[in-house]
Protein backbone atom coordinates (compact mmCIF):
# COMPACT_ATOMS: atom_id res chain seq x y z
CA UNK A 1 42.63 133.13 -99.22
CA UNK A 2 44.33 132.75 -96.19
CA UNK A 3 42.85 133.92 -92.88
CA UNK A 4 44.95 134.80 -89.97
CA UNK A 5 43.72 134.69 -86.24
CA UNK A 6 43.50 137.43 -84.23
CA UNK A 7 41.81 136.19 -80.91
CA UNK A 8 40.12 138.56 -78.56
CA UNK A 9 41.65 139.01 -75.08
CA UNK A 10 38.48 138.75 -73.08
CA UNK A 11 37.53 134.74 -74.31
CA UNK A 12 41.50 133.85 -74.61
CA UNK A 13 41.93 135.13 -70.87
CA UNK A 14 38.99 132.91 -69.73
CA UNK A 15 39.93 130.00 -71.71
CA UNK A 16 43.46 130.63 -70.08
CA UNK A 17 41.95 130.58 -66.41
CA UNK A 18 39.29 127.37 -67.32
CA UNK A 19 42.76 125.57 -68.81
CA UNK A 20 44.39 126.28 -65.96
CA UNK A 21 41.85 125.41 -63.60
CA UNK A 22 41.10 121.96 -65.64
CA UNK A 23 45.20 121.60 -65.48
CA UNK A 24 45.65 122.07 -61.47
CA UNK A 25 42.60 118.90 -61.59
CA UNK A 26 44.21 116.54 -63.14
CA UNK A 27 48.09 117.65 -61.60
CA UNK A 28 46.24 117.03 -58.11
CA UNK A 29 46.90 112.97 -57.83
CA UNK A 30 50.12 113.67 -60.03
CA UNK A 31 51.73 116.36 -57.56
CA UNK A 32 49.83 116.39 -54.63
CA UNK A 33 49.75 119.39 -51.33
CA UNK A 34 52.83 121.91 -52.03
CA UNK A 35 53.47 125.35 -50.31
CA UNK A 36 52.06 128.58 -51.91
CA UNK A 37 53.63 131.43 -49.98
CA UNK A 38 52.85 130.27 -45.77
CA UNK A 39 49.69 128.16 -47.26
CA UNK A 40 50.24 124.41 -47.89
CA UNK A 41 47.65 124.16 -50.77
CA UNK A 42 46.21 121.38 -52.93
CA UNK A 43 46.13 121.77 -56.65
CA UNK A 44 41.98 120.71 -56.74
CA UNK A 45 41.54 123.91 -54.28
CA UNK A 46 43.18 126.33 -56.70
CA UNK A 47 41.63 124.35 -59.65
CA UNK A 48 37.99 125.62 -58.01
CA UNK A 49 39.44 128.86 -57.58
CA UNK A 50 40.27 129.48 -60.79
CA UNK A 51 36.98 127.60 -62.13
CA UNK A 52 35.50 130.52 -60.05
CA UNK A 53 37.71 133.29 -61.99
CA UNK A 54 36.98 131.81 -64.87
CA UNK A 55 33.15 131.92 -64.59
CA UNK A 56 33.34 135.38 -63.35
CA UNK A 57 35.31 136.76 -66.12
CA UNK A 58 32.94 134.59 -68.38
CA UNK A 59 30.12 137.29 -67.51
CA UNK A 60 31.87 140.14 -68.14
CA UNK A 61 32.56 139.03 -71.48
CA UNK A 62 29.18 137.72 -72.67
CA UNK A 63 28.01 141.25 -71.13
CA UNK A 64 30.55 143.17 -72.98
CA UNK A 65 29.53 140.92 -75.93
CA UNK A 66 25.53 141.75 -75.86
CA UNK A 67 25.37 138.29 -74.83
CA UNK A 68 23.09 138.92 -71.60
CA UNK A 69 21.20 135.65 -71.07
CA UNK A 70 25.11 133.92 -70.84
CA UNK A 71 26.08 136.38 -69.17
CA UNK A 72 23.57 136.26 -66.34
CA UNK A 73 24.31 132.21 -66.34
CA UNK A 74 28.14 132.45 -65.97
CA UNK A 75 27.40 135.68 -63.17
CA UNK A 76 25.10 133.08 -61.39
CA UNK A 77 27.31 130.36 -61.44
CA UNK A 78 30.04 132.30 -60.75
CA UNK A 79 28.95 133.85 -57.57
CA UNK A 80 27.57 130.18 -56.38
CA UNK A 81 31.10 128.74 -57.63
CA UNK A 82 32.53 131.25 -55.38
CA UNK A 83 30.25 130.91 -52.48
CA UNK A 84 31.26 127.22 -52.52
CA UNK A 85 34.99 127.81 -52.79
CA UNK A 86 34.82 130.57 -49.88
CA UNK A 87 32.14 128.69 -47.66
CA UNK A 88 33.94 125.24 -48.04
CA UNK A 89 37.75 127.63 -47.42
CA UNK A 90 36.14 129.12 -44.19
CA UNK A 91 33.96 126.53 -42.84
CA UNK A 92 30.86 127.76 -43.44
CA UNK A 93 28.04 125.29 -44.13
CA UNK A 94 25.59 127.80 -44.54
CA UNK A 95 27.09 129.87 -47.04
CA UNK A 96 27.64 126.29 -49.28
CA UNK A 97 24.25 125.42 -48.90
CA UNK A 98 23.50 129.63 -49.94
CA UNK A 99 25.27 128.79 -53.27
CA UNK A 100 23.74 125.20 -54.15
CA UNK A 101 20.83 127.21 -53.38
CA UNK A 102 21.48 130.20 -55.88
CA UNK A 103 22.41 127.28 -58.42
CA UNK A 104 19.17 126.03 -58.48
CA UNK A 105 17.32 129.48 -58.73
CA UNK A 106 19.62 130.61 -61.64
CA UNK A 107 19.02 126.95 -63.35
CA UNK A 108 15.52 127.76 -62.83
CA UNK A 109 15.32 131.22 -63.13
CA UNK A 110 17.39 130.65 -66.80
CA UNK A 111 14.93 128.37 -68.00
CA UNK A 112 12.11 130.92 -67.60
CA UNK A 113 14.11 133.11 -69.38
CA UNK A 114 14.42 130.85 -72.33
CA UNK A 115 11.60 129.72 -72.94
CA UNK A 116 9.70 132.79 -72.60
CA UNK A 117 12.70 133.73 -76.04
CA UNK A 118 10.60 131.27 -77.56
């Protein structure tokens, strides 16, 4: 019997963005700063960008999925993923420290979660 694949947009679209993402990392020492519209840009900054997409998207699809306790672990470390991107982009300490922050609760806050599945 032969199967034939028929992938589902929502996990093809985030393994697209996390490929992507894992692509700009390693192009950074390869290619180095280059010129994205008036922005000179390094390919490590858009790799966390679209690390931060990725995650994002991640939660919609585990929600849309049933999949809530992944869900709520890629929304966390999405929005922390985020807050570091935009706080590091803008210069604002406190708003990276908010996200390592909101890392830790959601690491903690998912354990709690799981084992009380148990």
């Amino acid at each position: 019997m032969r199967e034939t694949l028929d992938p589902e947009p929502g996990p093809v679209a985030v393994g697209l963005v996390v490929g992507l993402g894992g692509l700009l990392f390693l192009l950074e020492p390869v290619v180095g700063p280059f010129s994205l519209g008036a922005l000179v840009v390094r390919p490590v900054a858009l790799s966390a960008v679209a690390l931060a997409v990725g995650f994002s998207l991640g939660a919609v699809v585990f929600y849309r999925r049933n999949r809530r306790l992944f869900a709520l672990a890629h929304a966390v470390f999405g929005a922390a993923w985020t807050g570091l991107v935009v706080g590091t982009l803008v210069g604002a300490g406190s708003l990276v420290v908010g996200a390592v922050l909101l890392v830790v609760a959601g690491i903690g806050s998912l354990f709690d979660r799981r084992r009380r599945l148990r």
